[in-house]
PDB file of N, CA and C in Angstrom:
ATOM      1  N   UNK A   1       0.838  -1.179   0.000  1.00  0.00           N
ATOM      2  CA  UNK A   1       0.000   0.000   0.000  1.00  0.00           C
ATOM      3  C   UNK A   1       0.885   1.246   0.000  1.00  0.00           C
ATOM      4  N   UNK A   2       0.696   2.179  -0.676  1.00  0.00           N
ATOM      5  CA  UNK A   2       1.129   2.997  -0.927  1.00  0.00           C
ATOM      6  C   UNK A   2       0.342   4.330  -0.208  1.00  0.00           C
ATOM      7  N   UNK A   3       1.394   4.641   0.709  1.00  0.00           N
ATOM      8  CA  UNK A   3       0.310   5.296   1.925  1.00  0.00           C
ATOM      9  C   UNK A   3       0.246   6.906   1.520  1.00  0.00           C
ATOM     10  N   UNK A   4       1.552   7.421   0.947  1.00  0.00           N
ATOM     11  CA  UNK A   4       1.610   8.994  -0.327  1.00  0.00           C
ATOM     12  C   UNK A   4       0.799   9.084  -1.205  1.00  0.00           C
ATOM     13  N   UNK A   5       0.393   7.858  -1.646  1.00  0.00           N
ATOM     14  CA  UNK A   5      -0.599   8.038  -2.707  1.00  0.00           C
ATOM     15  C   UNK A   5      -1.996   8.022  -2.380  1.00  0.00           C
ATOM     16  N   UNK A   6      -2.538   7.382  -1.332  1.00  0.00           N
ATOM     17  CA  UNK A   6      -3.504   7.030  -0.452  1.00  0.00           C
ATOM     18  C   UNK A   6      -4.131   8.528  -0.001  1.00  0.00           C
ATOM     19  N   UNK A   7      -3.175   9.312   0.786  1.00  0.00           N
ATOM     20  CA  UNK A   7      -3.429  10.650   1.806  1.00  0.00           C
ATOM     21  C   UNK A   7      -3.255  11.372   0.173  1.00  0.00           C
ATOM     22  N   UNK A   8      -2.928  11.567  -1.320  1.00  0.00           N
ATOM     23  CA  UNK A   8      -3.457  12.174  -2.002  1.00  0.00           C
ATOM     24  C   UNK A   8      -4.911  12.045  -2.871  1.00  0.00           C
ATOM     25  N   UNK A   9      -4.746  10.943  -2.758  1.00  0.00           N
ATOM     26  CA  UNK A   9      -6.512  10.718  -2.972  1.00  0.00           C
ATOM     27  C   UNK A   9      -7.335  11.323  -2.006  1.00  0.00           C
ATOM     28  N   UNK A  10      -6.756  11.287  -0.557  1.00  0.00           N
ATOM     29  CA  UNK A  10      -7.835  11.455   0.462  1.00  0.00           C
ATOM     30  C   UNK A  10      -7.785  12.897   0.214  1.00  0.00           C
ATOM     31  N   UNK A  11      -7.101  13.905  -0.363  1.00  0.00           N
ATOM     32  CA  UNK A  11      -7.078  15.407  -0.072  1.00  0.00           C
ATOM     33  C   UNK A  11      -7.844  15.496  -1.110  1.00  0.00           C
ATOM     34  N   UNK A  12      -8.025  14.685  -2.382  1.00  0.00           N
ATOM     35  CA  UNK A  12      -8.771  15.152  -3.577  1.00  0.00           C
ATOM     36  C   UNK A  12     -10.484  14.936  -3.141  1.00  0.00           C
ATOM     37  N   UNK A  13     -11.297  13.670  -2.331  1.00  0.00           N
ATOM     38  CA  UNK A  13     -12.017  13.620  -1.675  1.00  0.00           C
ATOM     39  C   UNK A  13     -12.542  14.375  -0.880  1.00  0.00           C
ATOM     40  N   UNK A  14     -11.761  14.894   0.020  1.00  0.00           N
ATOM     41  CA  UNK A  14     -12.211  16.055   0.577  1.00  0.00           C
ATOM     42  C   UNK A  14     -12.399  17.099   0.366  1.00  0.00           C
ATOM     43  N   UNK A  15     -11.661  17.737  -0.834  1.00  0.00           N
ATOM     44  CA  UNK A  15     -12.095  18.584  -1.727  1.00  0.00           C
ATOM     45  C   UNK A  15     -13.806  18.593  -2.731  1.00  0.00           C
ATOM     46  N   UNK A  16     -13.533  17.470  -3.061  1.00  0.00           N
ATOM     47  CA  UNK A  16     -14.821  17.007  -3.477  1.00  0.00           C
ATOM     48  C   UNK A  16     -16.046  17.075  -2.513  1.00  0.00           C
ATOM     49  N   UNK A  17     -16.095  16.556  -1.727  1.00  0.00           N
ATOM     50  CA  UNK A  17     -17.035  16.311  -0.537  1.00  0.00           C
ATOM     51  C   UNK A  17     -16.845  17.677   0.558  1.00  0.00           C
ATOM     52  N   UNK A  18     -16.149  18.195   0.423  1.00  0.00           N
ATOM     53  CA  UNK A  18     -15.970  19.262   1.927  1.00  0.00           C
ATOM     54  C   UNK A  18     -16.403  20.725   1.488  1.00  0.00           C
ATOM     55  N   UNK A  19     -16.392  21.672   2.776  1.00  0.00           N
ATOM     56  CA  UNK A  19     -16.994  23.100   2.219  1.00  0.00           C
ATOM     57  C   UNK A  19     -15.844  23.783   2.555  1.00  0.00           C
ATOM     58  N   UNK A  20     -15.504  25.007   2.251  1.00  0.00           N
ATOM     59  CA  UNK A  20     -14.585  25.978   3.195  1.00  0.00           C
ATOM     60  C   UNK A  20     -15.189  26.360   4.416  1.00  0.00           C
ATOM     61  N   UNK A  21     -14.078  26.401   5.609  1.00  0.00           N
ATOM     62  CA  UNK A  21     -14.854  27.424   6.984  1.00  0.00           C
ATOM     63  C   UNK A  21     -13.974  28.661   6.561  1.00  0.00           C
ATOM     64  N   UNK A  22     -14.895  29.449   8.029  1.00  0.00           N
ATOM     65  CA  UNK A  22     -13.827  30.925   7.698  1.00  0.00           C
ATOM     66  C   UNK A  22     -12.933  31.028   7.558  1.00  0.00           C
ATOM     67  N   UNK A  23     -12.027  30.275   7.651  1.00  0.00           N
ATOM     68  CA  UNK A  23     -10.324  29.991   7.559  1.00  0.00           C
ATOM     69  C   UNK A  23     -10.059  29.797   6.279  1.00  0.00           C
ATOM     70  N   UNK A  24     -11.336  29.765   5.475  1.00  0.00           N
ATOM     71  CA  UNK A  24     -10.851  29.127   4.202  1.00  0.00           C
ATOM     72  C   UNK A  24     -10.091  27.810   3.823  1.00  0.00           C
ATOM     73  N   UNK A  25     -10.325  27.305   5.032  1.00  0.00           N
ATOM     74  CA  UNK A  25      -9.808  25.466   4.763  1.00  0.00           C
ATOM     75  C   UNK A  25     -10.872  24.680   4.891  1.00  0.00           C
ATOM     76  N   UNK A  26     -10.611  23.675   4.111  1.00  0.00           N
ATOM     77  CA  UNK A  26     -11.836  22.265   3.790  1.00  0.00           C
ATOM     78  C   UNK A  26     -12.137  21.878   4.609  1.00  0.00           C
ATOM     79  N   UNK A  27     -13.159  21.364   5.058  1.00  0.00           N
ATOM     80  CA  UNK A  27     -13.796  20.685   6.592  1.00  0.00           C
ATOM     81  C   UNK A  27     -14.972  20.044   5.714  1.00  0.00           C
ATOM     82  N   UNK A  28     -14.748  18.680   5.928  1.00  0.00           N
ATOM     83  CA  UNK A  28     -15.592  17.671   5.691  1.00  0.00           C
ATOM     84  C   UNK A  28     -16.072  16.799   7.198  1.00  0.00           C
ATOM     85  N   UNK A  29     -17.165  16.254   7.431  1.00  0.00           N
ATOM     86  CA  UNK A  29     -17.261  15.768   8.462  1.00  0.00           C
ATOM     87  C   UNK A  29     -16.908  13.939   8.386  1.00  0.00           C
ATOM     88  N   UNK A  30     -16.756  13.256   9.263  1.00  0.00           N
ATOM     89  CA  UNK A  30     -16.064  12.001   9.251  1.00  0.00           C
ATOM     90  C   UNK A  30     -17.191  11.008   8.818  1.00  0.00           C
ATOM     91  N   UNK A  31     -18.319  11.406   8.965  1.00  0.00           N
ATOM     92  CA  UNK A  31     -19.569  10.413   8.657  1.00  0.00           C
ATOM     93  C   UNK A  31     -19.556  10.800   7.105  1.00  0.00           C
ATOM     94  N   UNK A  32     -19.288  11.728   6.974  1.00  0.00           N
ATOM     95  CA  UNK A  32     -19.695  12.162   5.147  1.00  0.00           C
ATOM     96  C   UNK A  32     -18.777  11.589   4.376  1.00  0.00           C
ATOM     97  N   UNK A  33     -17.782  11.385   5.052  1.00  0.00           N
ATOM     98  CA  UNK A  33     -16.213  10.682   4.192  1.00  0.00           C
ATOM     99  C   UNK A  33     -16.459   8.860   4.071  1.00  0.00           C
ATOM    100  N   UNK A  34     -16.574   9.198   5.396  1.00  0.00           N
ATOM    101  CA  UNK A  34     -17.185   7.551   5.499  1.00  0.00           C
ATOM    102  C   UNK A  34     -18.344   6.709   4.874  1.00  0.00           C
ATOM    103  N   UNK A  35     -19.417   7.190   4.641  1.00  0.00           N
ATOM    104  CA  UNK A  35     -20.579   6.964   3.536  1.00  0.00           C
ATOM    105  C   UNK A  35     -20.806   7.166   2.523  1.00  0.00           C
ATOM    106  N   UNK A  36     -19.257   7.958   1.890  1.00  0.00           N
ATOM    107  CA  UNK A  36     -19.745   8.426   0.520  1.00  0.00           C
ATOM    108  C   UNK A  36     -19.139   6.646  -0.247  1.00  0.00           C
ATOM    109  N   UNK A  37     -19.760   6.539  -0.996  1.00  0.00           N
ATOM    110  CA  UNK A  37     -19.639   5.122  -2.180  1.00  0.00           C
ATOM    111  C   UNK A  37     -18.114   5.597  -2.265  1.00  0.00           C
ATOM    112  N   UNK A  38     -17.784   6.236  -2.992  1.00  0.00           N
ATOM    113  CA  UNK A  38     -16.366   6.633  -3.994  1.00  0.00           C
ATOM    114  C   UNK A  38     -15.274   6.133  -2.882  1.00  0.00           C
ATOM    115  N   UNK A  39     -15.151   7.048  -1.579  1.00  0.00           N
ATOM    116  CA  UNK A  39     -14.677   6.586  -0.982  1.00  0.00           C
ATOM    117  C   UNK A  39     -14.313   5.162  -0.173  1.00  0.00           C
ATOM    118  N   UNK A  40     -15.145   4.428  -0.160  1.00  0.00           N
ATOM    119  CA  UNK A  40     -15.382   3.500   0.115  1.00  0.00           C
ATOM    120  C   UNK A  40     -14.791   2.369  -0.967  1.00  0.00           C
ATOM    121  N   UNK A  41     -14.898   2.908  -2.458  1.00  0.00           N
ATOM    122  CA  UNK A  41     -14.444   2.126  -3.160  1.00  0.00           C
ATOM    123  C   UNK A  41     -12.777   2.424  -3.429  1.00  0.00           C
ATOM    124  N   UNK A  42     -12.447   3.490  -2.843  1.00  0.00           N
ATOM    125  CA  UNK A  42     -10.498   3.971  -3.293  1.00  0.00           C
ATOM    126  C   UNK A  42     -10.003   3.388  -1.520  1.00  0.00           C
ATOM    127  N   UNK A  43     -10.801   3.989  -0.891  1.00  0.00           N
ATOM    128  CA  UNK A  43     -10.007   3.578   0.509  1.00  0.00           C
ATOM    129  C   UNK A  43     -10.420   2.151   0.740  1.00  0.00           C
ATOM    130  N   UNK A  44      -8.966   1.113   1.329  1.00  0.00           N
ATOM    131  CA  UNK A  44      -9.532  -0.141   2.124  1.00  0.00           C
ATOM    132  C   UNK A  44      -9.280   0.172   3.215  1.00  0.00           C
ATOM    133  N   UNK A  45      -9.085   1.161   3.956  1.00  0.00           N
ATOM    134  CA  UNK A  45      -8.628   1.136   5.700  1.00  0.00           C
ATOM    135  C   UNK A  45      -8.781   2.759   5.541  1.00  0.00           C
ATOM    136  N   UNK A  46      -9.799   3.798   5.445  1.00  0.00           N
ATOM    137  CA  UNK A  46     -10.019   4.919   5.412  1.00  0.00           C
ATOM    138  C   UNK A  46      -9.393   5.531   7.071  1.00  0.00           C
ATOM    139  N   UNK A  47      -9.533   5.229   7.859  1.00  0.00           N
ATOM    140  CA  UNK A  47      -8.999   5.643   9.286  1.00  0.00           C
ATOM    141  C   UNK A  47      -7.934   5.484   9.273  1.00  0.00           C
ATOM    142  N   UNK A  48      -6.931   4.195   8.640  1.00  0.00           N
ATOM    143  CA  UNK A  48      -5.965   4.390   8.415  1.00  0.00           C
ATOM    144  C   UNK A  48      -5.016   5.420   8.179  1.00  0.00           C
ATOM    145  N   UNK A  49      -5.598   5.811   6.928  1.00  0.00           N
ATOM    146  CA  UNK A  49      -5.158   6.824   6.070  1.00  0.00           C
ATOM    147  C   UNK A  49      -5.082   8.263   6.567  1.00  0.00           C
ATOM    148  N   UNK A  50      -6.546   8.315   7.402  1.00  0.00           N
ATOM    149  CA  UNK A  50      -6.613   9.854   8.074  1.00  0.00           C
ATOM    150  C   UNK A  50      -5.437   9.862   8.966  1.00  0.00           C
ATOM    151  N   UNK A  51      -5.193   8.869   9.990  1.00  0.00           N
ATOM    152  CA  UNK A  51      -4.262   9.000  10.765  1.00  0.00           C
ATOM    153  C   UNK A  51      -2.781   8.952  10.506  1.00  0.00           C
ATOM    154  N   UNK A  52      -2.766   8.515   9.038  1.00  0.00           N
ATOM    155  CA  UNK A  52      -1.361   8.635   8.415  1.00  0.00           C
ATOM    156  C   UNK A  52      -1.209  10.225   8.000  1.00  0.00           C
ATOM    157  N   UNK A  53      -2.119  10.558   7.459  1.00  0.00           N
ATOM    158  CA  UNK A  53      -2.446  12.109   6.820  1.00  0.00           C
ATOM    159  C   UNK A  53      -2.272  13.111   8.233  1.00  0.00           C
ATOM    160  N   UNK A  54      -3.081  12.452   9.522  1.00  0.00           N
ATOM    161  CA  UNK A  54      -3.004  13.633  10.380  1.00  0.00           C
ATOM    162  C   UNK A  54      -1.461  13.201  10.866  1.00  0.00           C
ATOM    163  N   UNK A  55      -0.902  12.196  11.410  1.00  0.00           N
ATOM    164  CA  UNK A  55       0.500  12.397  11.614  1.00  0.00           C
ATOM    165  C   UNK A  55       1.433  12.811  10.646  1.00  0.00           C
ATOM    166  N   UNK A  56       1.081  13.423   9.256  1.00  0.00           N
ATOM    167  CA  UNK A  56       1.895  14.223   8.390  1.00  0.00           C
ATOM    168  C   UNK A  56       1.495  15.281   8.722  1.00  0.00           C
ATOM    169  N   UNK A  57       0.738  16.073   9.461  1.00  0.00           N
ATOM    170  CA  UNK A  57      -0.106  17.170   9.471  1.00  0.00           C
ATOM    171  C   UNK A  57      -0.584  17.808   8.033  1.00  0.00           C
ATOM    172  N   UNK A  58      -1.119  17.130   7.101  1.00  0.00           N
ATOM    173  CA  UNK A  58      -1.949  17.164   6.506  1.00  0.00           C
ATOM    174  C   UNK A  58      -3.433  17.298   6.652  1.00  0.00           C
ATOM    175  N   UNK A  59      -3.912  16.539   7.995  1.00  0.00           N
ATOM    176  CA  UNK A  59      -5.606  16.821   7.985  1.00  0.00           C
ATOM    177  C   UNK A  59      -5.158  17.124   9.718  1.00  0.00           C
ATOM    178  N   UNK A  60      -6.338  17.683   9.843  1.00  0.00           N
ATOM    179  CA  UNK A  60      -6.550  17.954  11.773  1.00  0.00           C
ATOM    180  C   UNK A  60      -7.821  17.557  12.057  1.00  0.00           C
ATOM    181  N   UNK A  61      -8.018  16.553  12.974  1.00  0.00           N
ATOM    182  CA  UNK A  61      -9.480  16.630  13.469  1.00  0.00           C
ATOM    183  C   UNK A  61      -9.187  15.792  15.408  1.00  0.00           C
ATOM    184  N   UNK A  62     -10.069  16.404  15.918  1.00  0.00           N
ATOM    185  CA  UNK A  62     -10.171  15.610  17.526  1.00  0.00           C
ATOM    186  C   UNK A  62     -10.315  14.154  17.721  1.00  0.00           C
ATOM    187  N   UNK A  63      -9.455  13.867  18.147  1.00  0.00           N
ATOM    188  CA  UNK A  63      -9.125  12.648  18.768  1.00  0.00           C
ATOM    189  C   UNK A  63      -8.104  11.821  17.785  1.00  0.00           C
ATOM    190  N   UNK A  64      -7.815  10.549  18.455  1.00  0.00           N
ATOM    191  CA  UNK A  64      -6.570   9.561  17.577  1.00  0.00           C
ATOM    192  C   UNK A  64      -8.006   8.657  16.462  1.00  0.00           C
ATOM    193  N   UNK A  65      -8.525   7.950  17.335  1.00  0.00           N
ATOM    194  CA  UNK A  65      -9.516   6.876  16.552  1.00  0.00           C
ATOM    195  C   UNK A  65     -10.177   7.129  15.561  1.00  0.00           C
ATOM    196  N   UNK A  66     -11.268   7.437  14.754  1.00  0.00           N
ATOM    197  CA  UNK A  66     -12.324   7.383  14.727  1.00  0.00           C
ATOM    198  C   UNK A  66     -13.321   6.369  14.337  1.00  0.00           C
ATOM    199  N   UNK A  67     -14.541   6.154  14.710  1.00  0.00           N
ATOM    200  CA  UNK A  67     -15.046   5.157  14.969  1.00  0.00           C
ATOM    201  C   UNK A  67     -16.656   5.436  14.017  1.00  0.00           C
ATOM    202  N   UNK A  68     -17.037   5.033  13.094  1.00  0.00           N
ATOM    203  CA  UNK A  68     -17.981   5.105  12.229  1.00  0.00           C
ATOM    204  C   UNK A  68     -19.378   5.032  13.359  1.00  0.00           C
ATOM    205  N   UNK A  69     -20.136   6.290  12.798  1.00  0.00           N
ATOM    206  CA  UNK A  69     -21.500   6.026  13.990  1.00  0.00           C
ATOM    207  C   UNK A  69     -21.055   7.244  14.864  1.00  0.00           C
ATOM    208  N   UNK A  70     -20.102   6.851  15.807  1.00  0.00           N
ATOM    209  CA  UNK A  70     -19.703   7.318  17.382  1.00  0.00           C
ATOM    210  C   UNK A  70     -18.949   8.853  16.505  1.00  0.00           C
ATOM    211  N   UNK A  71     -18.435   8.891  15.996  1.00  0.00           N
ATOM    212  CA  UNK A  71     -17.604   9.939  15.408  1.00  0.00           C
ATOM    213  C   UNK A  71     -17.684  10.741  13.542  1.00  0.00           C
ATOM    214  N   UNK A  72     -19.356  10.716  13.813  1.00  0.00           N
ATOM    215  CA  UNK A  72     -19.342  10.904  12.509  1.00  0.00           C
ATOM    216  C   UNK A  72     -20.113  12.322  11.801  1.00  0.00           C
ATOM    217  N   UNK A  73     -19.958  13.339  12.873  1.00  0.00           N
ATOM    218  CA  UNK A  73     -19.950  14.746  13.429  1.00  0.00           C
ATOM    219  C   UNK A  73     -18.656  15.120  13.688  1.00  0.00           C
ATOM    220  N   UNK A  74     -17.658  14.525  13.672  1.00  0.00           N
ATOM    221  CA  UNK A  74     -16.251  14.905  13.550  1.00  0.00           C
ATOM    222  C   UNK A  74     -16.074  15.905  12.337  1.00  0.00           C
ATOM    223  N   UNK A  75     -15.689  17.241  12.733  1.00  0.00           N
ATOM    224  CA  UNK A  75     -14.713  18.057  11.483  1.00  0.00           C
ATOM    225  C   UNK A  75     -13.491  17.315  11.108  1.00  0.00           C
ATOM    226  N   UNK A  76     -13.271  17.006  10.360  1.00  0.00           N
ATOM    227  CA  UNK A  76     -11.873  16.802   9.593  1.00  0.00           C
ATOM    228  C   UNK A  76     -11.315  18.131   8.419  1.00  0.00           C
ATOM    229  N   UNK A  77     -10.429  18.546   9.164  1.00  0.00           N
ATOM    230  CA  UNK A  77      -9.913  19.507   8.138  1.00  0.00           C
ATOM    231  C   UNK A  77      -8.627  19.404   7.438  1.00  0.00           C
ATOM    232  N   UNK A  78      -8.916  19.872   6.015  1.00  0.00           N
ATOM    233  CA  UNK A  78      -7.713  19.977   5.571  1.00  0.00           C
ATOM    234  C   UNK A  78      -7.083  21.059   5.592  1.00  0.00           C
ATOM    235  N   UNK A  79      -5.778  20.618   6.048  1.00  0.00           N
ATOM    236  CA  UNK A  79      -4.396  21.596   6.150  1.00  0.00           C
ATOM    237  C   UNK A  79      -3.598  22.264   5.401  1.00  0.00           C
ATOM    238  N   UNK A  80      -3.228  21.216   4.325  1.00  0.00           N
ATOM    239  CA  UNK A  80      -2.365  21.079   3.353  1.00  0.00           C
ATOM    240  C   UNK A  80      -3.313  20.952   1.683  1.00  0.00           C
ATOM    241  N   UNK A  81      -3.656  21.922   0.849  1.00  0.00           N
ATOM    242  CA  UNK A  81      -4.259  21.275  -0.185  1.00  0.00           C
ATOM    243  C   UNK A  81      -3.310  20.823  -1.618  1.00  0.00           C
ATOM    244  N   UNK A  82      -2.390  21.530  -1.505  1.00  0.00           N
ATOM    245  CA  UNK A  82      -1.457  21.374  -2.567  1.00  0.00           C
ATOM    246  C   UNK A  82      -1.273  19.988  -3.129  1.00  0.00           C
TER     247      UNK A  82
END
């Protein structure tokens, strides 16, 4: 698995799926990432990936886990869009 290539799909997704906040950065929520089909069909371990992405500081969102259901009102933002 190719985990660089993975966290660039995931920034193109969230682009797709996310809005700007006042900051002018992407904020998608974790249930919306998680239910969309597309995603579901590029990611096999989507949490994975966020947590590879947020330990690049690429995305920011609260907490280490997230857990489909329990965390799916989570902001996930992007950091990095380049």
């Amino acid at each position: 698995m190719n985990v660089a290539h993975e966290v660039e799909l995931l920034k193109e997704e969230m682009k797709r799926l996310g809005s700007k906040n006042d900051d002018g950065k992407i904020v998608v929520k974790f249930g919306v990432l998680f239910a969309d089909d597309r995603c579901a069909n590029i990611f096999e371990a989507l949490v994975g990936t966020l947590r590879a992405a947020k330990r690049k500081k690429i995305v920011k969102y609260d907490g280490e886990l997230l857990l489909q259901g329990v965390h799916d009102n989570v902001d996930i933002v992007l950091l990095e869009e380049a």
